[in-house]
Protein backbone atom coordinates (compact mmCIF):
# COMPACT_ATOMS: atom_id res chain seq x y z
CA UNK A 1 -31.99 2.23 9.38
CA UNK A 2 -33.82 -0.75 8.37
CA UNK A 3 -32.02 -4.13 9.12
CA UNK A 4 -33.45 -7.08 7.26
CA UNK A 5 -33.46 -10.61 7.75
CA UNK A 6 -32.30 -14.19 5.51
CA UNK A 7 -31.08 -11.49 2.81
CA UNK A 8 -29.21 -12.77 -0.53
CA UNK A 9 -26.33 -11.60 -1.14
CA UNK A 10 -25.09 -12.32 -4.66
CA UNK A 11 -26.43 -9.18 -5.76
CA UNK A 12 -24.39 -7.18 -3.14
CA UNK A 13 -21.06 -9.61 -4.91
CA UNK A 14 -19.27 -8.78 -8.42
CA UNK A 15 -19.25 -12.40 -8.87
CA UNK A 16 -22.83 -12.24 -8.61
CA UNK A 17 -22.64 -15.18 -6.00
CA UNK A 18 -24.03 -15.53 -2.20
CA UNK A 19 -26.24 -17.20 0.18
CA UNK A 20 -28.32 -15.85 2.32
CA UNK A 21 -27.26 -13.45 5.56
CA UNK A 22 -29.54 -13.88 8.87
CA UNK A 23 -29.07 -10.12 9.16
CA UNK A 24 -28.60 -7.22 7.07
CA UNK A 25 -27.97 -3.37 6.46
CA UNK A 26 -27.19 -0.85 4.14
CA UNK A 27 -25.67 2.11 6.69
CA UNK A 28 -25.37 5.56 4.97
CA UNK A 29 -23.42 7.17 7.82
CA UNK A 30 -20.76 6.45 10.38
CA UNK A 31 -23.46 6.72 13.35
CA UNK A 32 -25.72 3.76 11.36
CA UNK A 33 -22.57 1.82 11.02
CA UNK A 34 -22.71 2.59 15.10
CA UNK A 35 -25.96 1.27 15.35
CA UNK A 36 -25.23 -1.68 13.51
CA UNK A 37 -22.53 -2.66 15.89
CA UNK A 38 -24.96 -1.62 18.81
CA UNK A 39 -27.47 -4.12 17.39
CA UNK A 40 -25.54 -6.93 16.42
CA UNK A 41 -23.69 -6.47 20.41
CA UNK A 42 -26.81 -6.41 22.08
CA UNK A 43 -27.96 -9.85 20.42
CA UNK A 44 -24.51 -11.49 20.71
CA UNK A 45 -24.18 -11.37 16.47
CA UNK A 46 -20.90 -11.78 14.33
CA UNK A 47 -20.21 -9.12 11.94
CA UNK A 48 -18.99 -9.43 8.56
CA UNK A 49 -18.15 -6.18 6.77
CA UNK A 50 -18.91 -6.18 3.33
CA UNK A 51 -17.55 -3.23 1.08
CA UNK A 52 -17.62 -3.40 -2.77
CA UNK A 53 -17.83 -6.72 -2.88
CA UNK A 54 -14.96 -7.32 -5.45
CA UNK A 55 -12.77 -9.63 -3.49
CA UNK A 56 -14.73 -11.70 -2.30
CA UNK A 57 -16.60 -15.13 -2.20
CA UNK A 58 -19.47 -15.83 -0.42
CA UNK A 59 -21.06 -19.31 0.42
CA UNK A 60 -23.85 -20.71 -0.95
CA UNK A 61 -25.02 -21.26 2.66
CA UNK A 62 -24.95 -17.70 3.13
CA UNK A 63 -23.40 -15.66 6.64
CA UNK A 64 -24.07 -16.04 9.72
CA UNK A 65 -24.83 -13.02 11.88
CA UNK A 66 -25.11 -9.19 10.79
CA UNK A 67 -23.64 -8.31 7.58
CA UNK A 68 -23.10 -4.61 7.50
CA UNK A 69 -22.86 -3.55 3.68
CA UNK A 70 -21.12 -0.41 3.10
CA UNK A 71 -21.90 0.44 -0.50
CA UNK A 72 -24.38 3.63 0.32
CA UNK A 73 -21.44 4.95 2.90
CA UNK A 74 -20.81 7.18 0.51
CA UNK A 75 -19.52 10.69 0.27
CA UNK A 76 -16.62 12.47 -0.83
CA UNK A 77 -14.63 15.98 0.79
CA UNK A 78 -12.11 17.83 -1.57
CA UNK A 79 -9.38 20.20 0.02
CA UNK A 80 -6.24 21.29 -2.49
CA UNK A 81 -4.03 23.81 -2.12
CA UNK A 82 -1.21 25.07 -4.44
CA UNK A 83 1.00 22.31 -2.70
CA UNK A 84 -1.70 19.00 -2.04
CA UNK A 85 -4.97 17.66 -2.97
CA UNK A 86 -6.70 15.56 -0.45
CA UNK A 87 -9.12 14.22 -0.40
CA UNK A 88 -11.44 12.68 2.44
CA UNK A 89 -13.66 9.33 1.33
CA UNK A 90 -16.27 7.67 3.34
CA UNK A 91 -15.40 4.39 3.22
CA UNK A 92 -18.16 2.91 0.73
CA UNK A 93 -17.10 5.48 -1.72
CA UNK A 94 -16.26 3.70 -4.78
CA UNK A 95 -12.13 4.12 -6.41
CA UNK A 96 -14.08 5.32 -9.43
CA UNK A 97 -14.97 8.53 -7.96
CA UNK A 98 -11.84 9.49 -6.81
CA UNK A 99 -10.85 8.54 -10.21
CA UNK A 100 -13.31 11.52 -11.62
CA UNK A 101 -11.61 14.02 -8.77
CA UNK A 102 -8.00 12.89 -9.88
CA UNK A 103 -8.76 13.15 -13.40
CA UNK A 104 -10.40 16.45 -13.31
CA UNK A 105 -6.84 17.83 -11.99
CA UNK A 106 -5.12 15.94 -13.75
CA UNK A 107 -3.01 14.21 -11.38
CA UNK A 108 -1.16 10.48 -11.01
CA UNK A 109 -3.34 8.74 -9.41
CA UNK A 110 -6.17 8.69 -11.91
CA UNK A 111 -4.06 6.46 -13.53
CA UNK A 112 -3.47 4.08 -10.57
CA UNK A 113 -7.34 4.01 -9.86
CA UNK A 114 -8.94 3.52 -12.82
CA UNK A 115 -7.56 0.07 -12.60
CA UNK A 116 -9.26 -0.70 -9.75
CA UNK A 117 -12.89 -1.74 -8.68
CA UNK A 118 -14.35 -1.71 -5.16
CA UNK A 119 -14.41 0.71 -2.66
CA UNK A 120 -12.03 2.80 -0.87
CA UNK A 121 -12.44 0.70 2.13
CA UNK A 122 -11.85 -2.50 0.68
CA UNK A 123 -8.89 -0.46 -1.02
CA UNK A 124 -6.75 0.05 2.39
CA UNK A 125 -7.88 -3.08 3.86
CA UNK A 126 -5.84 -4.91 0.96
CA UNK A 127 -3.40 -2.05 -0.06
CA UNK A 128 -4.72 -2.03 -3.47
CA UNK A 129 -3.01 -2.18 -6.28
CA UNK A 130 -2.15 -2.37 -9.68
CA UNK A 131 0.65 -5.04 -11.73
CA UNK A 132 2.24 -1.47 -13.75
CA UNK A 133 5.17 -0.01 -12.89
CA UNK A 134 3.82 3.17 -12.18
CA UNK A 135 3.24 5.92 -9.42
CA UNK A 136 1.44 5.57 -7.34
CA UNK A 137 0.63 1.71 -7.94
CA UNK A 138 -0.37 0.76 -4.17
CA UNK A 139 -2.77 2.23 -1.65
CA UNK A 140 0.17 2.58 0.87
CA UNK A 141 1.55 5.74 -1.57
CA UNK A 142 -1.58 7.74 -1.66
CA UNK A 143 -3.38 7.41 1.88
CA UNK A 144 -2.78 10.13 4.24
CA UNK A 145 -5.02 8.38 7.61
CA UNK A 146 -8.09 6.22 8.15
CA UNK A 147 -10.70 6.13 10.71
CA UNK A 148 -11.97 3.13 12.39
CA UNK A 149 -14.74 2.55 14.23
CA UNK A 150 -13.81 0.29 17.33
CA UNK A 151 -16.06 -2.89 17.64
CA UNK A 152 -15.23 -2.94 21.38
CA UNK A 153 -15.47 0.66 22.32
CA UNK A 154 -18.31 1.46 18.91
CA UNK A 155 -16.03 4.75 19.15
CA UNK A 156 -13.95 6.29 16.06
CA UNK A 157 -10.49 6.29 16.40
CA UNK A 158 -8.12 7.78 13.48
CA UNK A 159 -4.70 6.26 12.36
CA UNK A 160 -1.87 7.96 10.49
CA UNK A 161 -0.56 5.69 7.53
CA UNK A 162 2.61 5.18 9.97
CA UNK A 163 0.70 3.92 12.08
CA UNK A 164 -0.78 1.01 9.97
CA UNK A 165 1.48 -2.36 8.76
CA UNK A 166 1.17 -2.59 5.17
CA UNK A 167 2.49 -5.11 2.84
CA UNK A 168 1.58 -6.72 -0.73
CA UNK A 169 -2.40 -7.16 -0.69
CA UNK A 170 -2.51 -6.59 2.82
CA UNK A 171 -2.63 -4.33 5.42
CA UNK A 172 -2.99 -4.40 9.21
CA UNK A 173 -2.91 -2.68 12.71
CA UNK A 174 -6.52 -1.30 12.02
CA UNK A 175 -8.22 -4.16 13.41
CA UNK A 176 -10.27 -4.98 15.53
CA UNK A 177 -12.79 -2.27 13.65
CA UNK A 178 -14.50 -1.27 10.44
CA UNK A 179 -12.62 1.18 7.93
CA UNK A 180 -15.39 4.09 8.27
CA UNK A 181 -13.43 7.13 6.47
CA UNK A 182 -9.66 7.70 4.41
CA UNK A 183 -7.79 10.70 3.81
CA UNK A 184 -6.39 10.31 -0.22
CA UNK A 185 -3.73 12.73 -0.60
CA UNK A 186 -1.48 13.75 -3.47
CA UNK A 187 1.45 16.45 -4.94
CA UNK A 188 -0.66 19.34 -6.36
CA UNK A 189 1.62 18.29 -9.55
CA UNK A 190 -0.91 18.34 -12.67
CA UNK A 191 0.24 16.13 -16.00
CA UNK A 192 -1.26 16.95 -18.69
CA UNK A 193 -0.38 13.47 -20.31
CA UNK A 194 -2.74 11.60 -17.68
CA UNK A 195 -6.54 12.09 -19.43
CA UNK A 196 -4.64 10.12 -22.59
CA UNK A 197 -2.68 7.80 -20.21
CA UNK A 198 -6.45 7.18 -18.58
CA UNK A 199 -7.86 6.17 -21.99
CA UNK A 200 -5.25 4.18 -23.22
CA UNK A 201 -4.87 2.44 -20.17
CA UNK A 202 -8.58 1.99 -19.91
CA UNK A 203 -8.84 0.39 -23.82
CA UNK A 204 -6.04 -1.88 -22.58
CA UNK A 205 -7.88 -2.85 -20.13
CA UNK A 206 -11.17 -3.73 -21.82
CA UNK A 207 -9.05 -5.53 -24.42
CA UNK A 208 -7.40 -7.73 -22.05
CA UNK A 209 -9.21 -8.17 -19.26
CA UNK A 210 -13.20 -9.82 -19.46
CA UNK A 211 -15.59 -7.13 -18.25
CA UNK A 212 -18.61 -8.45 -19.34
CA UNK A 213 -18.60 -10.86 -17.30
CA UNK A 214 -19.12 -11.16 -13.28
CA UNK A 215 -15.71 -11.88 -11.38
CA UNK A 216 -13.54 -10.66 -8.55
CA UNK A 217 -11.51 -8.92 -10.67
CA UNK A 218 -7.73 -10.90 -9.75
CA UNK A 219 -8.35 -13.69 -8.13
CA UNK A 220 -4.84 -14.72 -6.88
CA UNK A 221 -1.42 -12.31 -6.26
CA UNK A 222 0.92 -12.43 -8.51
CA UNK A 223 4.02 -14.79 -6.72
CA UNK A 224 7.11 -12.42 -7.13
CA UNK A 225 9.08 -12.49 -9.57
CA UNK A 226 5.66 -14.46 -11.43
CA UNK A 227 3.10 -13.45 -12.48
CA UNK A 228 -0.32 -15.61 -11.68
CA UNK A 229 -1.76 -15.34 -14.93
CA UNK A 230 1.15 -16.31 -16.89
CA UNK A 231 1.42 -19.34 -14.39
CA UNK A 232 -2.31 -20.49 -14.95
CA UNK A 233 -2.08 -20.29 -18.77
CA UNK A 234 1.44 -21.96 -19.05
CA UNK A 235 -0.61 -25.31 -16.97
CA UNK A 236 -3.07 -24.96 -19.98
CA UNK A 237 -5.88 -24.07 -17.45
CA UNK A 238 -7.26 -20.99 -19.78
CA UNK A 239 -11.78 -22.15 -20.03
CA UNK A 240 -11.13 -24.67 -17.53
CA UNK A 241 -14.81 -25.35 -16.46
CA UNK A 242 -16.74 -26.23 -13.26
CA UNK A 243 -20.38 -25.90 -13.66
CA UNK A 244 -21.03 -22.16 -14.84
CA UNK A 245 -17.28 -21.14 -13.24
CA UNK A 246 -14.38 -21.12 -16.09
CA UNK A 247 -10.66 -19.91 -15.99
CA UNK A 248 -11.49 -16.61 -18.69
CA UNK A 249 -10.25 -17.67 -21.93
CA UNK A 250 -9.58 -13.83 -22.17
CA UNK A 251 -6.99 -13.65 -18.94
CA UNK A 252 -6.34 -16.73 -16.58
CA UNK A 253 -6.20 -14.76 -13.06
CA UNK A 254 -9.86 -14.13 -13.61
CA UNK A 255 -13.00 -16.77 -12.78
CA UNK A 256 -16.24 -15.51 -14.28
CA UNK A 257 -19.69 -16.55 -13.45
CA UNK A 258 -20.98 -17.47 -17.20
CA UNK A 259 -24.22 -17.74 -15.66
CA UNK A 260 -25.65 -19.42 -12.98
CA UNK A 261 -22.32 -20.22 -11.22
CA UNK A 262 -22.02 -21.48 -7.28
CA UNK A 263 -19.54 -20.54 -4.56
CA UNK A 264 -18.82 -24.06 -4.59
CA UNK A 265 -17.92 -24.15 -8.65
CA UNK A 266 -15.43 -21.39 -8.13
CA UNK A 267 -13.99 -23.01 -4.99
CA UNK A 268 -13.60 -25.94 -6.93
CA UNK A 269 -11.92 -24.21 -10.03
CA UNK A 270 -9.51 -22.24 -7.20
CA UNK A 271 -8.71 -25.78 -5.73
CA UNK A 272 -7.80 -27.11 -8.74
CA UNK A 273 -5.87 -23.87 -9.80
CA UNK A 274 -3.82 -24.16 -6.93
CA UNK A 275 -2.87 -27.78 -7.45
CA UNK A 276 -2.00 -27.57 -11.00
CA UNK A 277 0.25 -24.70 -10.46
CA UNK A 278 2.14 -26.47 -7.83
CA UNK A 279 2.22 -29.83 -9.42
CA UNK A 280 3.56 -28.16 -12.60
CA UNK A 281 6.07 -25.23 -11.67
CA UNK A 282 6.14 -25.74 -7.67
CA UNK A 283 4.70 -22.04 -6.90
CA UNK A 284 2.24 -21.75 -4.51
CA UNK A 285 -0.74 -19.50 -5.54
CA UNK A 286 -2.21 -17.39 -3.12
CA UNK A 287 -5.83 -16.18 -3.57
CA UNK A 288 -6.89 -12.17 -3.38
CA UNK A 289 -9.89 -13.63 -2.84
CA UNK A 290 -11.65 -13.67 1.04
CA UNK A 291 -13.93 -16.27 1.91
CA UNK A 292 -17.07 -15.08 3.81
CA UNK A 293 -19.57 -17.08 5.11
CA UNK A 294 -20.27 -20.93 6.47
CA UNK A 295 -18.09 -23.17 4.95
């Protein structure tokens, strides 16, 4: 496995944003993920894991240390029965794919998933989910155990969901370690409503949401019983502007790069996000959104 040195990482970022990292890798199995840690031990390096990239913003200054990308840990593992499906994910694997094996069968959580971008790492990490009141609609409903490599022991441990703490865009008791594997698992219930629920739910999407442009997807949770999009619109923030970071005209709890846009611009627009909201309705917004990097 090649590691490389004073690597950019905006393409490796949906918001197409990211300084440099001193170190970097692209593992494509658990053992290179082992090596990684191995390498970055042996020269005293901090590790930032980096899954699909979709929830994150990285500094224009870049990372320090070893930045182990997971996007080619790939690889999926189907067992079903007349009772279950499940099915085991490396943990680069992108939702989309599990989508595909979900769909094919014909089963709920196509319908949760095709909502989603990023990986199934990134997925448990921030029990993933989705704003419709539907089944499954978390990560927490559909995960059967992880496995984690240990950073102190480089060993791989496995966790039963009872095992983990999960809560609203968050989950813990897996650290410290990197999410290397997750068993999906589901009622061997087929619905043969879900391929047109997929579609629909899909055109929705497109409709409401702006695709064709590079964001994080969400960028703050939704502040029960609010919702952070209606917030940010009702404070008139909709195109609000910072360099080549806006507010989407098309839906307010997403900041797209229109082109050209700095971690620093969308830091900015969060800032001021975050003020407005509070000055206005006196609700604290939250960001989805991790910071990597030297700030």
């Amino acid at each position: 496995m090649e590691i490389r040195e004073n690597v950019f990482l905006k393409d490796y970022a949906w918001w197409k944003i990211g300084g440099p990292a001193d170190f970097f890798c692209l593992p494509k199995t658990v053992g290179e993920v082992q090596e990684a840690v191995e390498f970055a031990r042996s020269r005293g390096l901090e590790i930032t894991v980096l899954g699909g990239g979709t929830n994150v913003l990285i500094s224009d200054r870049g990372i320090d240390g070893l930045v182990i990308c997971m996007k080619q840990l790939v690889g999926t593992s189907v067992h079903e029965d007349e009772n279950f499906v499940r099915v085991e994910a490396l943990a680069g694997t992108a939702k989309s794919e599990l989508t595909k094996i979900f769909l094919k069968r014909k089963l709920a959580p196509a319908l949760f998933l095709c909502g989603l971008p990023g990986d199934v790492g990134g997925g448990v990490v921030m029990n993933a989910g989705v704003a419709e009141q539907i089944e499954p609609r978390e990560f927490v409903e559909i995960v059967s155990w992880v496995e984690v490599l240990d950073l102190q022991k480089n060993g791989v441990r496995r966790l039963r969901k009872d095992e983990l703490q999960w809560r609203y865009r968050h989950t813990d008791g897996w650290q410290p370690g990197i999410i290397v594997k997750a068993e999906i698992i589901w009622p061997n219930r087929p619905d043969d409503t879900i391929s047109r629920k997929v579609t629909e739910a899909t055109k929705a999407r497109r409709s409401k949401q702006p695709l064709e442009l590079p964001s994080c997807g969400s960028t703050f949770k939704n502040p029960k019983p609010h919702s952070a999009g209606a917030l940010i619109e009702k404070a008139g923030l909709k195109g609000y502007t910072v360099g080549s970071a806006q507010v989407s005209p098309k839906h307010a709890n997403f900041i797209v790069n229109r082109g050209g846009a700095s971690a620093s611009d969308v830091d900015s627009i969060i800032r001021h996000v975050r003020d407005e909201v509070k000055r206005q309705f006196q609700v604290d917004l939250e960001t989805e959104v991790r910071y990597l990097g030297r700030w």
